[in-house]
Structures are given as C-alpha cells and as structure tokens.
Protein backbone atom coordinates (compact mmCIF):
# COMPACT_ATOMS: atom_id res chain seq x y z
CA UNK A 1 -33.73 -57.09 11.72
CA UNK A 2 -32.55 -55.23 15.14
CA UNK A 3 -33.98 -57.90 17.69
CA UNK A 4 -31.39 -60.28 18.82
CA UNK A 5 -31.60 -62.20 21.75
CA UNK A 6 -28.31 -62.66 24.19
CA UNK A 7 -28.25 -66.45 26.41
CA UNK A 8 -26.75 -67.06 29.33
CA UNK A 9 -26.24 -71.06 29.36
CA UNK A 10 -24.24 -73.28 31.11
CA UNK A 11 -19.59 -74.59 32.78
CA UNK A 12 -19.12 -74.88 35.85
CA UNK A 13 -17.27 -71.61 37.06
CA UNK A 14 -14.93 -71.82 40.96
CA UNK A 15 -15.74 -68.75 43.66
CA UNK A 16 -12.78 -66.90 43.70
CA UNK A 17 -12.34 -64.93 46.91
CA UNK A 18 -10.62 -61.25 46.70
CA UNK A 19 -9.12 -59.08 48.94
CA UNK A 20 -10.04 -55.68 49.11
CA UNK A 21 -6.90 -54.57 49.97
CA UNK A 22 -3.14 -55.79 47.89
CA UNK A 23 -1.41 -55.37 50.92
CA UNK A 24 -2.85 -58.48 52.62
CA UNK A 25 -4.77 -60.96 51.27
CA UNK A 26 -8.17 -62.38 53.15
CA UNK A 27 -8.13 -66.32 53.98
CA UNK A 28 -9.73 -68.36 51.82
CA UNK A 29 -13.42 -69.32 53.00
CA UNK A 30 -13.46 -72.96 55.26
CA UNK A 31 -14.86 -75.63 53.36
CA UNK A 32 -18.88 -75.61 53.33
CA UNK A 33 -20.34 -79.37 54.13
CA UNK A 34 -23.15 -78.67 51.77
CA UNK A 35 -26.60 -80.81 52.54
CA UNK A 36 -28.79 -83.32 50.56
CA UNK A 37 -30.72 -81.05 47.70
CA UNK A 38 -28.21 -78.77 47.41
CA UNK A 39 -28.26 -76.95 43.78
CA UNK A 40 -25.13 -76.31 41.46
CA UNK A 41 -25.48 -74.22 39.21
CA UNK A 42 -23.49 -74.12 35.87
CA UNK A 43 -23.23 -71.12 34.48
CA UNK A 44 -21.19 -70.40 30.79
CA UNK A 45 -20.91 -66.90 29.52
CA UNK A 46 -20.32 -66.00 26.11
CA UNK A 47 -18.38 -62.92 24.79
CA UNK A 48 -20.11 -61.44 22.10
CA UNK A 49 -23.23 -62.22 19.56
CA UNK A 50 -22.59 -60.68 16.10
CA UNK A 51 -23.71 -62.49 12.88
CA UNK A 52 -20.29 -62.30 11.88
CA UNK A 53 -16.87 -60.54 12.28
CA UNK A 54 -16.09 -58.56 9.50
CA UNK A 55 -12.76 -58.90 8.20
CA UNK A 56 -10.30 -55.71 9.50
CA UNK A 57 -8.72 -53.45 7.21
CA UNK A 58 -5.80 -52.84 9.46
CA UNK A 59 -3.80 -54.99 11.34
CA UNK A 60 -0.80 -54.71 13.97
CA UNK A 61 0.86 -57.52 15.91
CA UNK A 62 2.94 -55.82 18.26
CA UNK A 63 6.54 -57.53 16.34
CA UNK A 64 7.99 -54.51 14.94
CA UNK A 65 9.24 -52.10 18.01
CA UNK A 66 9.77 -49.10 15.72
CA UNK A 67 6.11 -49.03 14.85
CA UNK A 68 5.12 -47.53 18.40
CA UNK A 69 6.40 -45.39 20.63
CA UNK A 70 6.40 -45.13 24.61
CA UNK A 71 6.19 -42.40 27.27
CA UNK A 72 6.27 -42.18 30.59
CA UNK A 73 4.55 -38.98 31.49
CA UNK A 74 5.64 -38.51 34.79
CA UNK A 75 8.45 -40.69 35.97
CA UNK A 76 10.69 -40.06 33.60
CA UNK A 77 11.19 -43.67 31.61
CA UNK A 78 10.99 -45.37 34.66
CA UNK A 79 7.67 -46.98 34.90
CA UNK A 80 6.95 -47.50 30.85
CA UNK A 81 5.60 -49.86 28.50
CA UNK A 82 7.26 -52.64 27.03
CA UNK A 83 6.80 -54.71 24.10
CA UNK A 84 7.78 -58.45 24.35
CA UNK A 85 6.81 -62.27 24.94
CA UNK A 86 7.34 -62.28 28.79
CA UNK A 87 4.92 -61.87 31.63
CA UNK A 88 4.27 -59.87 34.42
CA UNK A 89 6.98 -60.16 37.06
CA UNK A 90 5.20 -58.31 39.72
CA UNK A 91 4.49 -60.48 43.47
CA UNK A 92 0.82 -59.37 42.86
CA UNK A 93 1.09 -59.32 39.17
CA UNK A 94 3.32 -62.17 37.99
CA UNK A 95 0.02 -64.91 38.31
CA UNK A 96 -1.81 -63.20 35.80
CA UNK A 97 0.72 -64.71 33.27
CA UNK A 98 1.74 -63.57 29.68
CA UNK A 99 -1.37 -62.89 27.45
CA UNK A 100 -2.43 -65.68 25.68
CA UNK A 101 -2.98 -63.40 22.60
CA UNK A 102 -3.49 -64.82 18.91
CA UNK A 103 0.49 -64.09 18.38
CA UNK A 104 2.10 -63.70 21.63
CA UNK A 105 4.71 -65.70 20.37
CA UNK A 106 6.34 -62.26 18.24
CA UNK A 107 4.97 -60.28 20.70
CA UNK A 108 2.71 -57.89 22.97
CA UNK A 109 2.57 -54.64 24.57
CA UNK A 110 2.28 -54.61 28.76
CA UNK A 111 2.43 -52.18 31.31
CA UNK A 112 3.71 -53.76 34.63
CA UNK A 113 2.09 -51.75 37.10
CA UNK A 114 2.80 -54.12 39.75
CA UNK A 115 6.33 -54.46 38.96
CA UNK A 116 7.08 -50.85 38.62
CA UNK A 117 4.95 -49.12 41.06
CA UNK A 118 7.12 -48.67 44.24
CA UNK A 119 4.50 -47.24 47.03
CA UNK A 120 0.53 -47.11 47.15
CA UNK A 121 0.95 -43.18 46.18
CA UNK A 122 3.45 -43.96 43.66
CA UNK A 123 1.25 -42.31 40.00
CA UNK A 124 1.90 -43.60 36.83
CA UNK A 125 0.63 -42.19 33.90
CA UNK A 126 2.05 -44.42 30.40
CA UNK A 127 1.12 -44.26 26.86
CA UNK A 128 1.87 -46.54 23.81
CA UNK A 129 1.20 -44.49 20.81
CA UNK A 130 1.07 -46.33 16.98
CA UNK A 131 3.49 -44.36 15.01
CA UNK A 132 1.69 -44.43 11.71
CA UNK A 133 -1.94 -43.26 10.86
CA UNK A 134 -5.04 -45.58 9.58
CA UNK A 135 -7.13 -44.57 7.13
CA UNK A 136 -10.32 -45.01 7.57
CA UNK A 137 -12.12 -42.47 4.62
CA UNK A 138 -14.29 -45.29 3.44
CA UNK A 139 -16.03 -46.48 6.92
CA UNK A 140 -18.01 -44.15 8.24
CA UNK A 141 -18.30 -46.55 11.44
CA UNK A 142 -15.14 -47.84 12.97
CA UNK A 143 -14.27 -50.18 15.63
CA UNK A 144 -10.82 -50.91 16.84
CA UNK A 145 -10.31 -54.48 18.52
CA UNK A 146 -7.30 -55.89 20.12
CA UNK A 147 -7.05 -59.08 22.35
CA UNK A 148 -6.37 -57.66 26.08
CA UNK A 149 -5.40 -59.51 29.39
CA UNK A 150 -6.42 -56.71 32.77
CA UNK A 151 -6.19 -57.04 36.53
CA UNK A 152 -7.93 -54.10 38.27
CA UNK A 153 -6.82 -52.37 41.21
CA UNK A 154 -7.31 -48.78 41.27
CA UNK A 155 -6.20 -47.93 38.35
CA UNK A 156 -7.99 -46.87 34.96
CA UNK A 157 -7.17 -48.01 30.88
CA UNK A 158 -8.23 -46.09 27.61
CA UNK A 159 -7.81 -46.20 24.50
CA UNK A 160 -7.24 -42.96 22.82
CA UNK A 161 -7.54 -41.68 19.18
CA UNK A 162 -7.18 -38.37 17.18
CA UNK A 163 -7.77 -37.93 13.72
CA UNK A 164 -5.83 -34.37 13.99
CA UNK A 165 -2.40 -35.62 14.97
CA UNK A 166 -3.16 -35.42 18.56
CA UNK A 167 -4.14 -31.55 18.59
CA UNK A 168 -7.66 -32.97 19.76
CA UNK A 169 -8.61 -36.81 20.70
CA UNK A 170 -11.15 -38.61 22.27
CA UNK A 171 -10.86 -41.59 24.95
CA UNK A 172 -12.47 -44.46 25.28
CA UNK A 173 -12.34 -46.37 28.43
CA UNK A 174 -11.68 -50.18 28.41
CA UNK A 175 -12.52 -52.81 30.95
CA UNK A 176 -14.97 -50.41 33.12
CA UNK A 177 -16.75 -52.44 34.55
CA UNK A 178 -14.01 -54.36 36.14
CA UNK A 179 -14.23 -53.98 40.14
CA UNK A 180 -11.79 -53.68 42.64
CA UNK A 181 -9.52 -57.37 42.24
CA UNK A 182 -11.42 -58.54 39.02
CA UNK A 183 -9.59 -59.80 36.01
CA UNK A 184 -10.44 -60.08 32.53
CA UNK A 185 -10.39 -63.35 30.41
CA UNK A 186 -6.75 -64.07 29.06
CA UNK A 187 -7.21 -62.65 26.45
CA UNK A 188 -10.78 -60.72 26.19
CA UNK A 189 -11.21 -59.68 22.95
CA UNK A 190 -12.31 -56.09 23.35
CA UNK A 191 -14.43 -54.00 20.45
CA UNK A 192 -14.67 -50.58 20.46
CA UNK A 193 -16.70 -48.35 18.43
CA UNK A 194 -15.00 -45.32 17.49
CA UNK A 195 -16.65 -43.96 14.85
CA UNK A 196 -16.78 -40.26 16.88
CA UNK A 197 -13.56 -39.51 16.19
CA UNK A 198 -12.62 -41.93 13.47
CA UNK A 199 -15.45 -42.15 11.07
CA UNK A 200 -14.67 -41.28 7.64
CA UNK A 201 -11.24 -39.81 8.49
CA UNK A 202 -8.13 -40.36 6.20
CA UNK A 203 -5.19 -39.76 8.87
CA UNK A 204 -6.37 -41.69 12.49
CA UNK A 205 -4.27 -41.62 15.46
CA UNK A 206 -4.07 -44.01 18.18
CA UNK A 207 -2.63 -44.85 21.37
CA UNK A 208 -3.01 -47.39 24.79
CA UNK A 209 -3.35 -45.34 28.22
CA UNK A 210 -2.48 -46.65 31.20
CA UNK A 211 -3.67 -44.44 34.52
CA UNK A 212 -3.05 -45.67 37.63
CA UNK A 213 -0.78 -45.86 40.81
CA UNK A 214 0.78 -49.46 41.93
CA UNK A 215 -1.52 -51.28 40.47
CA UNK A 216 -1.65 -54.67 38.94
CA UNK A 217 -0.64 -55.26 34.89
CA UNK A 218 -2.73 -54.69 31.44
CA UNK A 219 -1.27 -56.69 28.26
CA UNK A 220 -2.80 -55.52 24.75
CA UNK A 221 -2.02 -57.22 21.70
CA UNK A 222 -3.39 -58.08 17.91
CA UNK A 223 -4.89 -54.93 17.16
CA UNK A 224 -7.18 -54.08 14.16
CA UNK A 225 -9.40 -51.27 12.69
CA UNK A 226 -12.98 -52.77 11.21
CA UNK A 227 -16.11 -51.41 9.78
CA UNK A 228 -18.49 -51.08 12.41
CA UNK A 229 -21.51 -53.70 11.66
CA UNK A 230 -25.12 -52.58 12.17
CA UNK A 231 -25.99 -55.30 15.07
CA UNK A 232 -23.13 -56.00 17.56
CA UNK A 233 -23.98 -56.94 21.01
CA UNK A 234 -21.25 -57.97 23.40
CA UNK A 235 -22.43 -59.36 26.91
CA UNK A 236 -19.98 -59.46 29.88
CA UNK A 237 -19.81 -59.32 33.61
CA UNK A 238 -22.12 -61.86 34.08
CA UNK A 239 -23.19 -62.63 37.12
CA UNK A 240 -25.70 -65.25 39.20
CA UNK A 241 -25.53 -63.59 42.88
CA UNK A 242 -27.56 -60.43 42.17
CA UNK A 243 -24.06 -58.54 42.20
CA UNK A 244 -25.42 -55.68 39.89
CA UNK A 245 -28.92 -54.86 40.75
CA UNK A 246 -30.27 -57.61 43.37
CA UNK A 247 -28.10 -56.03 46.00
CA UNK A 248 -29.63 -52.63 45.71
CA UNK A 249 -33.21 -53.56 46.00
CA UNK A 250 -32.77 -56.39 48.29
CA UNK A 251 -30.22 -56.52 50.53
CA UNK A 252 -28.17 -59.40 49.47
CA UNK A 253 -24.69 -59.67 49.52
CA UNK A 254 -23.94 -60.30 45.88
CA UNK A 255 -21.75 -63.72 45.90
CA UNK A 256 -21.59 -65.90 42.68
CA UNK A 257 -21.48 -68.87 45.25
CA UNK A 258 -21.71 -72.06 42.78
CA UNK A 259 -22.95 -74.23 45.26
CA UNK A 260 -26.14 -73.10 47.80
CA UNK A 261 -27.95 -75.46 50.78
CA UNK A 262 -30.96 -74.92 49.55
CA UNK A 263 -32.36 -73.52 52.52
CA UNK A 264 -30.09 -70.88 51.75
CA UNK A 265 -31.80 -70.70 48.04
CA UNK A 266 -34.82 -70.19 49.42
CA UNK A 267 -33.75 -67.05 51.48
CA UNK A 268 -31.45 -65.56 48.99
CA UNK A 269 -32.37 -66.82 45.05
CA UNK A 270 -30.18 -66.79 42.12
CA UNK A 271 -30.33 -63.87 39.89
CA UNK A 272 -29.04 -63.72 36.65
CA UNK A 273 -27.49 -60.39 35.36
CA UNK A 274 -25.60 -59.38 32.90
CA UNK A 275 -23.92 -56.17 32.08
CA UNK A 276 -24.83 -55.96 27.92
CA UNK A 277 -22.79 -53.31 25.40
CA UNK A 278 -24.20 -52.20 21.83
CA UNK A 279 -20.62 -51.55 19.45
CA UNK A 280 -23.20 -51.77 16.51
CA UNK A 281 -23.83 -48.74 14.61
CA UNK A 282 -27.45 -48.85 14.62
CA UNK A 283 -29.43 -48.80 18.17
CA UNK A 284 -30.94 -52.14 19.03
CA UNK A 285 -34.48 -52.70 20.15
CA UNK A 286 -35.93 -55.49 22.12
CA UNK A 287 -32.81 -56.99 23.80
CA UNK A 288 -33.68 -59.67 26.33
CA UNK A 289 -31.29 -61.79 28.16
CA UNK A 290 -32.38 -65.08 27.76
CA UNK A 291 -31.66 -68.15 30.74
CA UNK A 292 -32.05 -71.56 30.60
CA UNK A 293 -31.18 -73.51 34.27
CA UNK A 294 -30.37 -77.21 33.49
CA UNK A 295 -30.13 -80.65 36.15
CA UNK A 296 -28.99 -83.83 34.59
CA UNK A 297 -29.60 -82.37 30.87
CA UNK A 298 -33.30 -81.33 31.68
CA UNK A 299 -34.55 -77.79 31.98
CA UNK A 300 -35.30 -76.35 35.29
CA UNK A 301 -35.57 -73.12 35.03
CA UNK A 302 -36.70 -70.58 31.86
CA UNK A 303 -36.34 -67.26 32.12
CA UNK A 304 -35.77 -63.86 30.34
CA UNK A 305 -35.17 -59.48 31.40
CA UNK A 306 -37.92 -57.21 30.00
CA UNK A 307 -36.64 -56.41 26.62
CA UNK A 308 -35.28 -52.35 26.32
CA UNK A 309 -33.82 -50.53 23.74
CA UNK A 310 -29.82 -49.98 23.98
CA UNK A 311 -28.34 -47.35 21.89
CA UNK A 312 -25.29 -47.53 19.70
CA UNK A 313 -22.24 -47.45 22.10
CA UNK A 314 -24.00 -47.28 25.30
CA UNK A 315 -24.60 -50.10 27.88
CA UNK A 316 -27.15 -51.25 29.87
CA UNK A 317 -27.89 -54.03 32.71
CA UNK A 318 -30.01 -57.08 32.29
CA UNK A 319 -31.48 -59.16 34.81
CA UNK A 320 -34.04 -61.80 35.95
C-alpha cells in the first residue's frame, strides 16, 4: 500500500533569533508582554515514518583511523578532517558541541570549519574517503545512513560514491535545505538513497565532502549501507510561520514565533509546512501532511495539504 500519511503534532519549541551575518551577531528581540487570549502553539516534529528500519548490512563507527583517509584539497593538510571524541573548538562553532552520535564515545569524524577557516575568503575543500569497498551485488536499492550534527553558513556537504574506484562518482547533497544560521538536530539521522550509483554493484566507494569557506562545523558518525525499503518518507524543516510557501504568496515575514497576541493571529495565521523527502524505492502517491492543533488536551484545529504524488528520491513541500 503506497498511501501513508505524515503528522505534524505537538513540544513546545523556543524562537531562536539568527544573524545573518557571523561577524556580528543581532540583539536578541525585547521581551513581548503578550495579552489575554494569546495562543501557544506546540508544535513536535518527527524525523521520519517508515514501517520499519531494515537492519544494515554494513556498518562503520568511526574507531579505527586506518579505515579512512583525509585530504585537504587545497590547503595543503591544513584545514582537514579529524576523527575523535572532542568538539568543535571554533568561537562560532564550539556551541554546537560534540555529536551526540550512537558511539561518540570511540569516536566521530568532524570538519572544523570554524576553527580552521582564517578569513571570510579563506576556501576549503576536505574529503574523508572509506578505505575499503561495500558490496552491495544483492540490493538493487541502497541507502547509506549515518547520524550527522551541521551548522550552515555558506558552505555546502555531500556525500559522494563511486562504484568504479573513483574514475566516475555521483554526489549527493546532505542537509540542503538548511538556511543561512540553521542547525541540524544533534544528531539527525540522515538516509540517503543511492541506488544510482550503488545498486547492485560489488565494489562501492564512498566518501564525506565538505565545501565551504569559514564556515561553521559538520560531525558525521555511525555509518551504514541498507536495502532501500519500498515506502520511506522522511519529513523535516518543519515550520508554523509560512517560512516556505506563505511568504511568497502573501507577504508575511516567515517567523516560527511560538507565542502570537491574537490580534496579530488574525492578521498573519499560522501555517503549517513541511519540507517532505521520498528515500523509498517506489514513488509514493497520496501524501498529505496531516495537523492536529491542541488547547488543554482538546482539539482546536484539524487540518491536512492536498495529497500529491512524490517520486522516489525527490522532495516536495507540504502545507496548510
């Protein structure tokens, strides 16, 4: 059966307030005295909506250095990848804090962009390449998951695999839909599906890319090769301020303020969206986001996006 149905329910979630810039952060907003009727709205997202995980056939922890290798394409060693147990140590980096990865403990792979980088022009260019090959003749789907902990800046992340010892490969991007200051979940468990260039192939390649110039940090760990299932939908960026669509077609600014005066409701109203990703092998048909708005344990608001069609490894945008 293709139709499955993604929720958006309810946790309270703080406005965080970004700067658009590194070099100097905005203030934070002044308190808001908020009026009698104002609404809260708590919001939970979930991660991902498969029936089950099926179990890998690979597996890497990240506590054996001499199973990768690291190069810096363009400074020279200088600004590299390490594999360890500590954090970022950058002044813009260092809150983002160690992954909190499965096994952290014997280790993870990072790229300190923060910490290297030396001047807003400064490129870096940085891969982490698994020394070995997977075989992965018997799936003709593939995904490869790891756990992952990103701050955006400016800078992009891939995952990249070959099945022809790097004479050809294809990349994958991760995290991109992040926007300028966003950070992921520590850790986001990220699924890709890349049966292109790993589907029934008996030698696969694979390395982490990180692109960028002065930049924040990205942390990878726990990584695994599974058969792709038929149905896997993975929801993320979620979002009650209109951030993805409202703002084109009406103006708004976009904010995922938690708490509105409802006169301000009535002028600008919540709109769920959520950005929604089909790793399944087969395309899926009828996906709806589904909401539910809750006061005091009773339902306030029902409401669902026009179901569409999202095919296998594409995205799409949800919203009501």
């Amino acid at each position: 059966m293709k139709k499955i149905l993604l929720s958006a329910c309810a946790v309270l979630v703080a406005l965080a307030t970004f700067a658009q810039s590194k070099m100097a952060e905005l203030p934070k907003e002044s308190a808001i005295n908020f009026l009698a009727n104002d609404v809260l709205v708590n919001y939970v997202p979930s991660s991902s909506l498969a029936a089950s995980a099926p179990a890998p056939f690979w597996f890497n922890e990240f506590d054996n250095l001499a199973d990768w290798t690291t190069y810096d394409a363009i400074n020279g060693g200088l600004q590299d990848w390490v594999i360890g147990t500590a954090g970022p140590i950058g002044s813009f980096s260092m809150p983002m804090g160690a992954i909190a990865s499965t096994t952290s403990a014997n280790g993870f792979a990072m790229f300190d962009s923060d910490a290297l980088g030396t001047s807003a022009t400064n490129t870096q260019d940085a891969t982490i390449t698994y020394n070995g090959t997977v075989d992965c003749s018997a799936y003709s789907y593939v995904n490869i998951n790891f756990e992952s902990s990103h701050r955006k800046f400016q800078d992009s992340v891939f995952v990249e695999v070959s099945n022809d010892a790097w004479v050809t490969f294809e990349r994958y991007e991760v995290h991109a839909n992040q926007g300028v200051n966003d950070q992921s979940a520590n850790p986001e468990f990220v699924s890709v599906n890349i049966s292109s260039a790993a589907g029934n192939q008996a030698s696969v390649s694979f390395r982490f890319h990180y692109e960028g110039q002065w930049d924040y940090a990205w942390m990878v760990d726990d990584v695994s090769f599974t058969a792709t299932p038929p149905h896997l939908l993975d929801i993320k960026s979620e979002a009650f301020g209109g951030w993805w669509i409202g703002y084109q077609s009406t103006g708004d600014i976009g904010s995922d303020f938690t708490f509105y005066p409802k006169r301000q409701a009535i002028a600008q109203p919540y709109r769920f969206e959520s950005v929604v990703f089909n790793n399944g092998s087969e395309d899926q048909s009828n996906v709806k986001m589904n909401v539910e708005v809750e006061s005091s344990g009773s339902n306030v608001y029902t409401g669902a996006s026009a179901p569409i069609t999202i095919y296998t490894n594409t995205n799409d945008t949800l919203a009501t």
